[in-house]
Structures are given as structure tokens and as C-alpha cells.
C-alpha atoms as a PDB file:
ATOM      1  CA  UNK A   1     -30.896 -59.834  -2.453  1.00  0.00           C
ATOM      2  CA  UNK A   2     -33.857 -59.243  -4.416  1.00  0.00           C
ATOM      3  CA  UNK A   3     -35.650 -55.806  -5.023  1.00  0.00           C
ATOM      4  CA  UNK A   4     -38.589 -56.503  -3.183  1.00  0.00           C
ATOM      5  CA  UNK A   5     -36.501 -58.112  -0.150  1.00  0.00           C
ATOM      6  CA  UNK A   6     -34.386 -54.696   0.448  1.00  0.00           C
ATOM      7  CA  UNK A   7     -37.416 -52.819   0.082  1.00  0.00           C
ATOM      8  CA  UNK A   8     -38.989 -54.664   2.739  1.00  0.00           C
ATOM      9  CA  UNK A   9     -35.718 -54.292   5.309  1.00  0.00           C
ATOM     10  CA  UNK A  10     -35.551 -50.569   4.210  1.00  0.00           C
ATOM     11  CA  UNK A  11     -39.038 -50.288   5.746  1.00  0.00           C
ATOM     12  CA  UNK A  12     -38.104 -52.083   8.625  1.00  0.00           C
ATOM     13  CA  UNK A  13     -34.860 -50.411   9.057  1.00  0.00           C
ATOM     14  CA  UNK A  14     -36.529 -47.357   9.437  1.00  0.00           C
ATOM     15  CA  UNK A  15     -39.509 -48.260  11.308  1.00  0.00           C
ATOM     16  CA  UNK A  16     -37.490 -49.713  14.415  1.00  0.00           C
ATOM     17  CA  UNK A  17     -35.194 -46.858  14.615  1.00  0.00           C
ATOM     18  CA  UNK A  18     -38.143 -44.672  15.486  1.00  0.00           C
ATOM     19  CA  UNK A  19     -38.260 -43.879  19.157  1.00  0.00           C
ATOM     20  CA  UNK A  20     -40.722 -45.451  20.860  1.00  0.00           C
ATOM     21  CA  UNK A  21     -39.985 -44.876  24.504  1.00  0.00           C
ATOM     22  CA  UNK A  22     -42.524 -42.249  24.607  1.00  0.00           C
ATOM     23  CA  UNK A  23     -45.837 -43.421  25.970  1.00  0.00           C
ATOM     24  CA  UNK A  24     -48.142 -44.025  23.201  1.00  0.00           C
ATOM     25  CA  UNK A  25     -50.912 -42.343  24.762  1.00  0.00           C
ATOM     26  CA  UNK A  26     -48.602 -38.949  23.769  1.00  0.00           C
ATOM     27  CA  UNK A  27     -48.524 -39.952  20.243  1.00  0.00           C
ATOM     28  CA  UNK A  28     -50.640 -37.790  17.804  1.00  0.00           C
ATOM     29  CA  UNK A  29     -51.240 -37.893  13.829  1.00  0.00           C
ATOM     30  CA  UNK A  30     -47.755 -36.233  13.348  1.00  0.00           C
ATOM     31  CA  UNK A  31     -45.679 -39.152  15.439  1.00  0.00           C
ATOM     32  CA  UNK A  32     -42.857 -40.054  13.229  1.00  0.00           C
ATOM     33  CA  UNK A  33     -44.085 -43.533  12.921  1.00  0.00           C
ATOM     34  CA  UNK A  34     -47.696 -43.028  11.803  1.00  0.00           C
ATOM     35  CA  UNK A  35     -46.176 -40.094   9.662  1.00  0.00           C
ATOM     36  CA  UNK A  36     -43.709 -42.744   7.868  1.00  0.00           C
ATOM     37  CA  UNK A  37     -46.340 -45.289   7.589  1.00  0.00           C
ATOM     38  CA  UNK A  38     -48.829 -43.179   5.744  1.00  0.00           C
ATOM     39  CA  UNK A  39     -46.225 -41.958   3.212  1.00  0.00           C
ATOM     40  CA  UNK A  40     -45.521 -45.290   2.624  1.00  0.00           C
ATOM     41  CA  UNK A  41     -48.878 -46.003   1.737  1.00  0.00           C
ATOM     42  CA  UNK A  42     -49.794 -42.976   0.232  1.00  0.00           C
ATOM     43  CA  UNK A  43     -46.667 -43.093  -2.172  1.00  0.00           C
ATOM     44  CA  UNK A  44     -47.909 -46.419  -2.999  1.00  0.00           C
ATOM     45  CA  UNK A  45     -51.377 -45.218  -4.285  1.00  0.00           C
ATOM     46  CA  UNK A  46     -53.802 -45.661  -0.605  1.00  0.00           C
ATOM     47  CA  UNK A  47     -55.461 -42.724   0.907  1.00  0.00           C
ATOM     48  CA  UNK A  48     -54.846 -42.746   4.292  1.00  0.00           C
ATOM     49  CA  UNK A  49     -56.799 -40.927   7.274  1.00  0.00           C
ATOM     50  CA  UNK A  50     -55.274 -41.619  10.967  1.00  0.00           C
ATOM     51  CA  UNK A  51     -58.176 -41.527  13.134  1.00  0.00           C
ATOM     52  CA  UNK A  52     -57.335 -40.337  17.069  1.00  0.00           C
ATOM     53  CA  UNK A  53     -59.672 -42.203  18.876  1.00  0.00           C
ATOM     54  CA  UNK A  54     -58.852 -41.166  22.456  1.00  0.00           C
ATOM     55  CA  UNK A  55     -56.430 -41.886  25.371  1.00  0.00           C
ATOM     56  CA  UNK A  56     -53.854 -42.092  23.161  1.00  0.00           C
ATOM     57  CA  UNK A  57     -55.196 -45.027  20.600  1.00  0.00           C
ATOM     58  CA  UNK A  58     -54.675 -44.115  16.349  1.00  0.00           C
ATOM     59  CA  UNK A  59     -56.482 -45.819  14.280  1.00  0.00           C
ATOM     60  CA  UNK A  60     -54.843 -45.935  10.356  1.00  0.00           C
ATOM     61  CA  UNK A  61     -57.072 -46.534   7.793  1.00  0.00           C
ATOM     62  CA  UNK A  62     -56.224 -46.349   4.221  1.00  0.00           C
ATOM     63  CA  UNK A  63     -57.830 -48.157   0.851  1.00  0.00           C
ATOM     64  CA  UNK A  64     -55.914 -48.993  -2.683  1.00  0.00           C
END
């Protein structure tokens, strides 16, 4: 496999064992999932900001 492939599948790997069950209206900037995301992208040089913009909707912005 190459390097780029496992990286991919590590992400993956570790984004679908994140519970989800919870309702996403109950999610908030410091839900596992948005938290993994942006240090994924912030470890790769983007700034991120995660926006809450009501009734439970996240909005992840981030520039490279």
C-alpha cells in the first residue's frame, strides 16, 4: 500500500469509529469529529474556525 493510501484509511479509520448516535443538533465545536477534523487540517497548514450556526448546524471553514 502506498503512503498516501494508508494515510487516507487512517483518516477514515478514525473518523467512522466516532460515535455518531448522538443527535447532531447536540454537537458543539468540541464534538470529537469536528475536533479530529480540524487537527487534521490544522496539522496540515489550514486555519480552521467551526462556525455554530444554530439548531445544531457547524459550519468548518478553513483556508491553506
Amino acid at each position: 500500500m502506498t503512503d498516501g493510501t494508508e494515510r487516507i484509511l487512517e483518516h477514515l479509520s478514525r473518523l467512522v469509529a466516532v460515535d455518531t448516535s448522538d443527535p447532531p443538533a447536540t454537537m458543539d465545536a468540541n464534538d470529537p469529529i469536528l475536533a479530529y477534523a480540524s487537527e487534521v487540517l490544522e496539522a496540515a497548514g489550514c486555519t480552521v474556525e467551526v462556525v455554530d450556526l444554530g439548531s445544531g448546524l457547524r459550519s468548518e471553514e478553513h483556508t491553506s
